[in-house]
PDB file of N, CA and C in Angstrom:
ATOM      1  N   UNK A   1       0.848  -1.159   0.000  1.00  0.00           N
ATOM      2  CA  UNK A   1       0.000   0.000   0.000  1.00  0.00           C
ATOM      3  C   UNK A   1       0.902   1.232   0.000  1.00  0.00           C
ATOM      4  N   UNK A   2       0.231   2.239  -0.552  1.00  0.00           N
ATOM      5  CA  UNK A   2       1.565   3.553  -1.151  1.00  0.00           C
ATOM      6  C   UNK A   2       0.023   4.815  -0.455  1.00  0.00           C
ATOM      7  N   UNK A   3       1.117   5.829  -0.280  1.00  0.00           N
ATOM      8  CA  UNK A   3      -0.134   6.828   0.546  1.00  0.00           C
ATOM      9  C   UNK A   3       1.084   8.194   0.160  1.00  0.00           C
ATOM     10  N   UNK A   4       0.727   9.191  -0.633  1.00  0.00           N
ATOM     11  CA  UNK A   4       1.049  10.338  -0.932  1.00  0.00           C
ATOM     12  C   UNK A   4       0.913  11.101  -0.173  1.00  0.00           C
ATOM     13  N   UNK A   5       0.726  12.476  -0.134  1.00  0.00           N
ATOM     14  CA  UNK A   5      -0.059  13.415   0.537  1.00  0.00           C
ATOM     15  C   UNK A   5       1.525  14.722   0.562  1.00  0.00           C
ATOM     16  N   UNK A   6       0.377  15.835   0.876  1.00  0.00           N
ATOM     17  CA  UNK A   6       1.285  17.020   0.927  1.00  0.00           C
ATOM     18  C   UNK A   6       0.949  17.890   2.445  1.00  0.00           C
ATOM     19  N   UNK A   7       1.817  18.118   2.981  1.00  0.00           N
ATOM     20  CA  UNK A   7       2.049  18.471   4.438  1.00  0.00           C
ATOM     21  C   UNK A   7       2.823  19.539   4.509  1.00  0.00           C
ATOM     22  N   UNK A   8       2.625  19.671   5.941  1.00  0.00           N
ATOM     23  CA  UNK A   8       3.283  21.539   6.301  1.00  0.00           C
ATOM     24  C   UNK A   8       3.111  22.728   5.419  1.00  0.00           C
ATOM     25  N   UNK A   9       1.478  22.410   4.953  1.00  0.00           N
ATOM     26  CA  UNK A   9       1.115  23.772   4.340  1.00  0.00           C
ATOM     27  C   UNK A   9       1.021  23.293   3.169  1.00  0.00           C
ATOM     28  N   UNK A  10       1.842  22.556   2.255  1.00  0.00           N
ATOM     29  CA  UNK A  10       2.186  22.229   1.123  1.00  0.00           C
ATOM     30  C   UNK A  10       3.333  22.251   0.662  1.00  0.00           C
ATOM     31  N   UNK A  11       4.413  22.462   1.507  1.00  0.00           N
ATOM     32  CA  UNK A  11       5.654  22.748   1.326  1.00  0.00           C
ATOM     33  C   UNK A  11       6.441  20.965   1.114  1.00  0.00           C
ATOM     34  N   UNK A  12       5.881  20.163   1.554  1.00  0.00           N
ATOM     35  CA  UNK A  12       6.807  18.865   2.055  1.00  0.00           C
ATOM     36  C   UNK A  12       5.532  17.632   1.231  1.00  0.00           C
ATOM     37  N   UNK A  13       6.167  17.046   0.258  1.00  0.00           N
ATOM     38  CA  UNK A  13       5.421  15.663   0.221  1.00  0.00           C
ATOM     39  C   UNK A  13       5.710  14.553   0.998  1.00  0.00           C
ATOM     40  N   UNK A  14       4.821  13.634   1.772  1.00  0.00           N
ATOM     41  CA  UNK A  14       4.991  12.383   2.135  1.00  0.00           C
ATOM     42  C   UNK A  14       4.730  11.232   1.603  1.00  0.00           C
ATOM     43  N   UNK A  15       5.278  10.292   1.478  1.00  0.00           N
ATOM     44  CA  UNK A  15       4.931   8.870   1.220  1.00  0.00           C
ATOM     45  C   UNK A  15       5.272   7.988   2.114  1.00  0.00           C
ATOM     46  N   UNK A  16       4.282   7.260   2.296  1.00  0.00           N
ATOM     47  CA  UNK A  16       3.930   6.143   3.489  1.00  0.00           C
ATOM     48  C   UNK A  16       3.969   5.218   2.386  1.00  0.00           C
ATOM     49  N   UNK A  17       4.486   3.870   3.160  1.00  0.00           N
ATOM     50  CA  UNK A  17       4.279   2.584   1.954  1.00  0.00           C
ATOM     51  C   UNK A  17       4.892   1.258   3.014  1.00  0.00           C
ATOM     52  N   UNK A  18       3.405   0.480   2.833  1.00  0.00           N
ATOM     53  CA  UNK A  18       3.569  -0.351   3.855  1.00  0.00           C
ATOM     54  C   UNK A  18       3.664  -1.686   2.672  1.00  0.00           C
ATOM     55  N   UNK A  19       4.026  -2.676   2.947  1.00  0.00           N
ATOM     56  CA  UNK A  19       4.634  -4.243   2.220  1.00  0.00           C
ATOM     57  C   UNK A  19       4.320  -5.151   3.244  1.00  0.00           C
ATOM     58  N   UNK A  20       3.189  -5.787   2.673  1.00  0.00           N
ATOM     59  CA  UNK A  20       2.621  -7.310   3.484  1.00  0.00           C
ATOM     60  C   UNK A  20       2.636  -8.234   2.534  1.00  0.00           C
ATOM     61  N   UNK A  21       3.990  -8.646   2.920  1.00  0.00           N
ATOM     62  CA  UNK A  21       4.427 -10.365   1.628  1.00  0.00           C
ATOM     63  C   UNK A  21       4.584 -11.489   2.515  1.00  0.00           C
ATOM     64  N   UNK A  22       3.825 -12.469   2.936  1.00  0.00           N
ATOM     65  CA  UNK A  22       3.868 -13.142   4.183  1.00  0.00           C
ATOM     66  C   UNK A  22       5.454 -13.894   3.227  1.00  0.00           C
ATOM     67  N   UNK A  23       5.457 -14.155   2.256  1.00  0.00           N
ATOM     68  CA  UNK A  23       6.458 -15.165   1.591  1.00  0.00           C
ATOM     69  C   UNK A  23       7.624 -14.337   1.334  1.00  0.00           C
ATOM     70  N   UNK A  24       7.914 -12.959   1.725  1.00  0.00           N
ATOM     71  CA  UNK A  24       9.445 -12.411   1.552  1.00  0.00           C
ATOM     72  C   UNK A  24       9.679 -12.106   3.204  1.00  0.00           C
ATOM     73  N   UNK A  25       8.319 -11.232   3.989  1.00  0.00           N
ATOM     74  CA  UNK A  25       9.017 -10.571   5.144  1.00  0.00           C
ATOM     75  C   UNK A  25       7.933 -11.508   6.048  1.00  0.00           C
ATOM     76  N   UNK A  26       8.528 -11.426   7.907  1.00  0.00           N
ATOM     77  CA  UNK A  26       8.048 -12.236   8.521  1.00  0.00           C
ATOM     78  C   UNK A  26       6.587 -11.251   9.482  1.00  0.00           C
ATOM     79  N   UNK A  27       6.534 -10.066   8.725  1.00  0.00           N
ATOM     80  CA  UNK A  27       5.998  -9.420   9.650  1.00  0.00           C
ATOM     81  C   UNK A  27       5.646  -8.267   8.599  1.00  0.00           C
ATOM     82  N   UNK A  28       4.589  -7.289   8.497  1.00  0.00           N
ATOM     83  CA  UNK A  28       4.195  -5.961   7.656  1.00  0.00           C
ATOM     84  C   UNK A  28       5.457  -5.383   7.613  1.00  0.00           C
ATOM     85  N   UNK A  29       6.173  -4.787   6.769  1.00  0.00           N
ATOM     86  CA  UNK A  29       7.366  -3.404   6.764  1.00  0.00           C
ATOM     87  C   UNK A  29       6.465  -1.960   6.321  1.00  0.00           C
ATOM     88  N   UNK A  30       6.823  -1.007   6.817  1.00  0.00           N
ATOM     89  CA  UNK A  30       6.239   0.266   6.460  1.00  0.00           C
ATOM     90  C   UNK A  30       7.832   1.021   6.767  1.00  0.00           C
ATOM     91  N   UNK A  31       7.691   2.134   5.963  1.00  0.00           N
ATOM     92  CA  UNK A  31       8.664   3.220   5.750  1.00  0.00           C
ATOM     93  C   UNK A  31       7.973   4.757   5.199  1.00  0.00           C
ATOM     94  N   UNK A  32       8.744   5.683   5.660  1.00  0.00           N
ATOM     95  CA  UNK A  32       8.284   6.932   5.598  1.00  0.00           C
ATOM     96  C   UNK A  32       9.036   7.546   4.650  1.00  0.00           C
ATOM     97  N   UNK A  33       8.879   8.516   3.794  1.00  0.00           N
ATOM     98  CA  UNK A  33       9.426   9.114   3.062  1.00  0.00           C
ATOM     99  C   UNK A  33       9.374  10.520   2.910  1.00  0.00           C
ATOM    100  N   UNK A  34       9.941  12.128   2.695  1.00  0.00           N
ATOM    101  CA  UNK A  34       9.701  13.002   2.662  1.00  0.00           C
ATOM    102  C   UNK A  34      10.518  13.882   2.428  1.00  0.00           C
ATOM    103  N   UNK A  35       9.979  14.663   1.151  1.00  0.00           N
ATOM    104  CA  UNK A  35      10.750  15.590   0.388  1.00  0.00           C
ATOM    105  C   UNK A  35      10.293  17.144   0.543  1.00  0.00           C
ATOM    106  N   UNK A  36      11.265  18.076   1.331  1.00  0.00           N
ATOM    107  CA  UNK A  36      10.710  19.612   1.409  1.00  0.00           C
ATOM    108  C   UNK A  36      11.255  20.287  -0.057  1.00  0.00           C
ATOM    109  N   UNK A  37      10.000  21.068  -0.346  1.00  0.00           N
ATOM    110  CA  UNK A  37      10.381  21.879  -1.734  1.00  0.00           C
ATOM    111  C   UNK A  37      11.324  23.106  -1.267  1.00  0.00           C
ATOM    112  N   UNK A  38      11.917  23.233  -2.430  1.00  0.00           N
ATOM    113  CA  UNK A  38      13.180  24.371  -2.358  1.00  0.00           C
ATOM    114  C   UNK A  38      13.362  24.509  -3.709  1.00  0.00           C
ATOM    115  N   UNK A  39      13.765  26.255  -3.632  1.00  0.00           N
ATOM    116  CA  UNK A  39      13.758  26.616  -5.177  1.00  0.00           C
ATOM    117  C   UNK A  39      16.032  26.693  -5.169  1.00  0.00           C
ATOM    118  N   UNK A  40      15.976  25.721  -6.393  1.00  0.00           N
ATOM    119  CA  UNK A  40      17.551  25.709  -6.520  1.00  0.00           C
ATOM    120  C   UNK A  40      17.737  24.331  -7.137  1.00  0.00           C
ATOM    121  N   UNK A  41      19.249  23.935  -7.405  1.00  0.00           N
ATOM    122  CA  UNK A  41      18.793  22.262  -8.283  1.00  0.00           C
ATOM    123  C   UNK A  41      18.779  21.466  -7.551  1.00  0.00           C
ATOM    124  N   UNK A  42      18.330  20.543  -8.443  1.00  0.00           N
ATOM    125  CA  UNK A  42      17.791  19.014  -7.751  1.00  0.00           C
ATOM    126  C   UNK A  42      19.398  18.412  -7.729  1.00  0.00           C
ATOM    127  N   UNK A  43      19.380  17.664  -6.819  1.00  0.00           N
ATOM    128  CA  UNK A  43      20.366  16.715  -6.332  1.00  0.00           C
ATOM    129  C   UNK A  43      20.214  15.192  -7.542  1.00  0.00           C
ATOM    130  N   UNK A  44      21.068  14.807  -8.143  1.00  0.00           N
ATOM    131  CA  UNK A  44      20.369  13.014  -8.622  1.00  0.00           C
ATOM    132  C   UNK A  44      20.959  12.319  -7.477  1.00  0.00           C
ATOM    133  N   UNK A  45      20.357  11.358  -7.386  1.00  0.00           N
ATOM    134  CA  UNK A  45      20.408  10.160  -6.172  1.00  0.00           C
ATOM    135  C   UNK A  45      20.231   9.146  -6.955  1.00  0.00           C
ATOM    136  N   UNK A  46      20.999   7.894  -6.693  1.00  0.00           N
ATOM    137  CA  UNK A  46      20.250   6.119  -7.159  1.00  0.00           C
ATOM    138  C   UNK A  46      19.868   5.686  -5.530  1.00  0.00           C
ATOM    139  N   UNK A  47      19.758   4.785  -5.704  1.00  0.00           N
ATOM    140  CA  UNK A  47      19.201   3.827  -5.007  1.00  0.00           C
ATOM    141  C   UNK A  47      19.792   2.343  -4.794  1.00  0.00           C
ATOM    142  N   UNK A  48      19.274   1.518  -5.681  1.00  0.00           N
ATOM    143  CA  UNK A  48      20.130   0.145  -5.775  1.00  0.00           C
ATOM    144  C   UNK A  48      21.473   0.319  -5.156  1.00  0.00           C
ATOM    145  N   UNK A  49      21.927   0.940  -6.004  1.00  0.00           N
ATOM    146  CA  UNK A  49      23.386   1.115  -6.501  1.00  0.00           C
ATOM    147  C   UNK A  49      24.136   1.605  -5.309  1.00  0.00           C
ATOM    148  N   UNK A  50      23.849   2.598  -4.761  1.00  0.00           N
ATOM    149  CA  UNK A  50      24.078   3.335  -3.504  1.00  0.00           C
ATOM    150  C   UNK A  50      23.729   3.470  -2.322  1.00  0.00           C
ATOM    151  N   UNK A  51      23.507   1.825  -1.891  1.00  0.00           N
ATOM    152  CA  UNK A  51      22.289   1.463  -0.938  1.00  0.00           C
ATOM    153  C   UNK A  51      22.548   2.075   0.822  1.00  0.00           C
ATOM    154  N   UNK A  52      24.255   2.247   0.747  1.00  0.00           N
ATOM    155  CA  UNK A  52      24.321   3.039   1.866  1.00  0.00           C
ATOM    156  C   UNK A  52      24.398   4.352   2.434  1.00  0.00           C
ATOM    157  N   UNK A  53      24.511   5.008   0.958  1.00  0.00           N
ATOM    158  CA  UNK A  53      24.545   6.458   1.415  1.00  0.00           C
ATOM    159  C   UNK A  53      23.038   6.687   1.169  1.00  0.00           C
ATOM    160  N   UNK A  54      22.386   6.444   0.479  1.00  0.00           N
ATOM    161  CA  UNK A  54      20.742   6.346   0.264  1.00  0.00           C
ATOM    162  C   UNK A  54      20.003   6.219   1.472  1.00  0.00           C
ATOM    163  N   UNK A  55      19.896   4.942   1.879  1.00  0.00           N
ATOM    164  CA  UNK A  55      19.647   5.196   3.226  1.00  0.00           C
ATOM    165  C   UNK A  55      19.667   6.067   4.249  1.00  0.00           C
ATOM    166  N   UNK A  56      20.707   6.576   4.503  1.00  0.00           N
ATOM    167  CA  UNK A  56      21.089   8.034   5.716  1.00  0.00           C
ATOM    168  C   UNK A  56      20.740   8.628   4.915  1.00  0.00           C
ATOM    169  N   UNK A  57      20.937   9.019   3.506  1.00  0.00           N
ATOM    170  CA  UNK A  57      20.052  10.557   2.755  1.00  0.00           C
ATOM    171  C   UNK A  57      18.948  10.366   3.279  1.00  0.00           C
ATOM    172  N   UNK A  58      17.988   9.576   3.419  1.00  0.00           N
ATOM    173  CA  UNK A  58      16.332   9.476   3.679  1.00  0.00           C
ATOM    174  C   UNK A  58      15.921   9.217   5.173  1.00  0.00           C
ATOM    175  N   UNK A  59      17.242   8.923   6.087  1.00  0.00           N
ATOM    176  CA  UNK A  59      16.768   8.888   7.043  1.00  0.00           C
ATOM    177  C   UNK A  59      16.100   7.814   7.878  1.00  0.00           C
ATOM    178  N   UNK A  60      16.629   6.526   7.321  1.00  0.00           N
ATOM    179  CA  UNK A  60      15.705   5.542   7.117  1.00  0.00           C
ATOM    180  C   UNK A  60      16.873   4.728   9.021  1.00  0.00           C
ATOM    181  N   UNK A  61      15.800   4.465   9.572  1.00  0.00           N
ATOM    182  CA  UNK A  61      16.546   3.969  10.758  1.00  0.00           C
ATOM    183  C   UNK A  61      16.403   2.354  10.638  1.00  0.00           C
ATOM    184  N   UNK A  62      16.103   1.900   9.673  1.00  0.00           N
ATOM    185  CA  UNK A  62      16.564   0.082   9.483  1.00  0.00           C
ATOM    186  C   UNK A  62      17.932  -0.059   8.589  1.00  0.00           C
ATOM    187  N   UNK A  63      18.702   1.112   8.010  1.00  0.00           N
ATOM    188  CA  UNK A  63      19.254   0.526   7.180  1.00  0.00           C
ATOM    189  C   UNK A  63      20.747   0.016   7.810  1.00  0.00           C
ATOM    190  N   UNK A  64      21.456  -0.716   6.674  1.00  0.00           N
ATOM    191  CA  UNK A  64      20.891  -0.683   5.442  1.00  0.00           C
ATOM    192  C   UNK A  64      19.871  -1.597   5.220  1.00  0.00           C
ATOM    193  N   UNK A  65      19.564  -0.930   3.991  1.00  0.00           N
ATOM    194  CA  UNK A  65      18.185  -2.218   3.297  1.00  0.00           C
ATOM    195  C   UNK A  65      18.398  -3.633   3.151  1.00  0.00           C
ATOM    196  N   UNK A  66      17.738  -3.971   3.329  1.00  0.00           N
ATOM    197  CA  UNK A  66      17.976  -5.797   2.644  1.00  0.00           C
ATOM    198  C   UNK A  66      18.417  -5.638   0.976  1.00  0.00           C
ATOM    199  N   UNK A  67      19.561  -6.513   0.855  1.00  0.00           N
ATOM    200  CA  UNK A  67      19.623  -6.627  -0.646  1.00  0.00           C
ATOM    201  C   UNK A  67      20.150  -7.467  -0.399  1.00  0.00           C
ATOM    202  N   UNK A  68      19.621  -8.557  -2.095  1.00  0.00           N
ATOM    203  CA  UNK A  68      19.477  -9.893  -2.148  1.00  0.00           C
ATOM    204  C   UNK A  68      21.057 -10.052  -3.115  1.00  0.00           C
ATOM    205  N   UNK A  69      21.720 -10.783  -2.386  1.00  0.00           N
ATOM    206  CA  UNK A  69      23.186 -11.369  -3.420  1.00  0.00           C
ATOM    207  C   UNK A  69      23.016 -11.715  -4.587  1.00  0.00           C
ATOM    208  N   UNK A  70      21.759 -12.588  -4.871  1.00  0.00           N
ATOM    209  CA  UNK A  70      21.980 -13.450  -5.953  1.00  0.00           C
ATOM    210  C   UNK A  70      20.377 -13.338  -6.510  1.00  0.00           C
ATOM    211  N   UNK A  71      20.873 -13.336  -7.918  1.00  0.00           N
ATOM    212  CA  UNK A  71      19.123 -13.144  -8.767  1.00  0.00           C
ATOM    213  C   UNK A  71      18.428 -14.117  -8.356  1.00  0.00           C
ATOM    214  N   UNK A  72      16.931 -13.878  -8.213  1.00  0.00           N
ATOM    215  CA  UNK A  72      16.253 -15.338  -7.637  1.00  0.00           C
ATOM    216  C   UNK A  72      15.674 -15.497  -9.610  1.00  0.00           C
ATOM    217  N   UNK A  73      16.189 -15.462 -10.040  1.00  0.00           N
ATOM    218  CA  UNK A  73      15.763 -15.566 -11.909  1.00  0.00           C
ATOM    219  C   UNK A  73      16.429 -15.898 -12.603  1.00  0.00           C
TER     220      UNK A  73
END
């Protein structure tokens, strides 16, 4: 489940996004997300690729993320 929304006036988007896979995790995962607008350039960021500085950019207090060694494909 994914949940948008715009906060603090309209200045800040959120995303909520909760993951209920009884067959990957042993329990619901939810994570928060949130971007304040500012006039000036955008930063690029990856993800995958950069799984540990990604993490502390967002603030995320589980990381790092789970990532899987080997293709399940």
């Amino acid at each position: 489940m994914e949940r948008w929304r715009l906060v603090d006036g309209g200045t800040t988007i959120e995303a909520n996004v909760t993951i209920d896979d009884s067959g990957a995790f042993n329990a619901p995962w939810s994570g928060r997300a949130r971007w304040k607008k500012f006039n000036g350039p955008l930063m690029e960021s990856t993800c995958a690729e950069n799984n540990e500085n990604y993490g502390r950019f967002l603030g995320l207090r589980e990381y790092p993320m789970p990532e899987a060694k080997m293709l399940d494909f």
